[in-house]
Protein backbone atom coordinates (compact mmCIF):
# COMPACT_ATOMS: atom_id res chain seq x y z
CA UNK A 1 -57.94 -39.59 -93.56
CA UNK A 2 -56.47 -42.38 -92.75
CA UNK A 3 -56.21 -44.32 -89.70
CA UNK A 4 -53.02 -44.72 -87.64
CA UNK A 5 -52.48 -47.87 -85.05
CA UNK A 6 -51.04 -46.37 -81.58
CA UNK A 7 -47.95 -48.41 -81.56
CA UNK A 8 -46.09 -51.38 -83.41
CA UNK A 9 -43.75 -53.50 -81.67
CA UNK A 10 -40.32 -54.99 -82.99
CA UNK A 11 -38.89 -57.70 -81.68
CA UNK A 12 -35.56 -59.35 -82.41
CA UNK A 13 -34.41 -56.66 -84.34
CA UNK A 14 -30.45 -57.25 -85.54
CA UNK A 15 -28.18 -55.59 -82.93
CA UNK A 16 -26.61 -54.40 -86.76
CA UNK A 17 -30.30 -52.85 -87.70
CA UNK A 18 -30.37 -51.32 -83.71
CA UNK A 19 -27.27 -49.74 -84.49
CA UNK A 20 -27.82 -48.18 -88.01
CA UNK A 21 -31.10 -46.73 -86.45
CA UNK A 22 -29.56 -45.04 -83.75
CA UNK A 23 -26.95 -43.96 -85.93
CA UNK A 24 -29.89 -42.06 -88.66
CA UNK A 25 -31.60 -40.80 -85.35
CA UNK A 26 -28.47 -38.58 -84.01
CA UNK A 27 -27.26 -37.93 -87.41
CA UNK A 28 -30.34 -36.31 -88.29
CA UNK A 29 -30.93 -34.86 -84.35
CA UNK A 30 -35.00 -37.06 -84.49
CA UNK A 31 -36.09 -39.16 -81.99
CA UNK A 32 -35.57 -43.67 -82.39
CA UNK A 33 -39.26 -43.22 -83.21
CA UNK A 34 -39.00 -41.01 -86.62
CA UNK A 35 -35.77 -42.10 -87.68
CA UNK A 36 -37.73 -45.78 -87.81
CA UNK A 37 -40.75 -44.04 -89.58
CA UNK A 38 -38.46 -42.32 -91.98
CA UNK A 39 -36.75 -45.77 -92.46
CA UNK A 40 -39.78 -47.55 -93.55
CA UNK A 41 -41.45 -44.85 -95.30
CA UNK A 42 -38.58 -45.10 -97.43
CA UNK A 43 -38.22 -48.18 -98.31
CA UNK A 44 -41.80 -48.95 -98.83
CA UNK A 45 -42.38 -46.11 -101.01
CA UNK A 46 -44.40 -43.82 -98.42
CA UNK A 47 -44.02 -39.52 -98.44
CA UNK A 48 -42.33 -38.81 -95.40
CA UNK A 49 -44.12 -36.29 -93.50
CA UNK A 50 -40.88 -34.36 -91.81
CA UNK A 51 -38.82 -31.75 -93.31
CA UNK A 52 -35.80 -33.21 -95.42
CA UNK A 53 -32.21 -32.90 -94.11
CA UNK A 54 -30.01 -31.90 -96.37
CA UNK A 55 -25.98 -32.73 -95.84
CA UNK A 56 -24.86 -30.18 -98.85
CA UNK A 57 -23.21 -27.71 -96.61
CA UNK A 58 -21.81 -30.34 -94.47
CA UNK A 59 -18.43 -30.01 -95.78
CA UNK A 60 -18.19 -26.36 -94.83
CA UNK A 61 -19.23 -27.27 -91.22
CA UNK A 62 -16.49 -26.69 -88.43
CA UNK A 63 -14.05 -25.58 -91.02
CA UNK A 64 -13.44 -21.57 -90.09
CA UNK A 65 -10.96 -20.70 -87.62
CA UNK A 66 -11.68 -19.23 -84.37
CA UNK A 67 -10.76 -15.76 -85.78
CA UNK A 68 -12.78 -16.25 -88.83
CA UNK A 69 -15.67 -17.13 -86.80
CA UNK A 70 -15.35 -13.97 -84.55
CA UNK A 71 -14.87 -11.74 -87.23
CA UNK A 72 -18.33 -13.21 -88.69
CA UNK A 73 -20.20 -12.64 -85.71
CA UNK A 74 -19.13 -9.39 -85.36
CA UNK A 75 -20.52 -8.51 -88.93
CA UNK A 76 -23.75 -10.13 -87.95
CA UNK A 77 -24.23 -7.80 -84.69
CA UNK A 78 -23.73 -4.74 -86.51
CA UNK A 79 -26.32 -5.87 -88.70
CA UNK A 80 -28.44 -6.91 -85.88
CA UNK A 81 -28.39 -3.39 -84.33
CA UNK A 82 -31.24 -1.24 -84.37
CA UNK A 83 -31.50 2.08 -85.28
CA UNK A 84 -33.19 3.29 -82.40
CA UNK A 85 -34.14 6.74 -84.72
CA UNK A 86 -35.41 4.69 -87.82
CA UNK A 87 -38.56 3.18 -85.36
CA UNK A 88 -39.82 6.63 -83.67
């Protein structure tokens, strides 16, 4: 296994860079920390370690109305509900 160093440190990083980093980290809901090690593992040809985010259903995000949504979670609690019978 490999050996990791404890920390690197950056300095006089573009305010442009800053800004696209912060941008991947609360896109993708990851700290400044692994959006950087994503960044780099990337671009230098590394695996990245994390789970991948996928964007495919993006589209579909937000884009039922409040009555659609309502209606949903009413299907999903009478699927959710147990049949107290069926576990005796």
């Amino acid at each position: 296994m490999a050996t990791r160093d404890k920390a690197i440190t950056l300095r006089n990083l573009p305010p442009e860079v800053a800004r696209l980093v912060r941008e991947k980290a609360r896109a993708e809901g990851i700290s400044l920390n692994q959006a950087v090690i994503r960044v780099l593992e990337a671009q230098l040809g590394g695996r990245a370690r994390t789970e991948a985010v996928h964007h495919d259903l993006d589209a579909l995000a937000g884009a039922w109305s409040a009555a659609e949504a309502a209606a949903f979670e009413q299907a999903l609690a009478e699927g959710r509900r147990v049949d107290e019978e069926l576990w005796r």
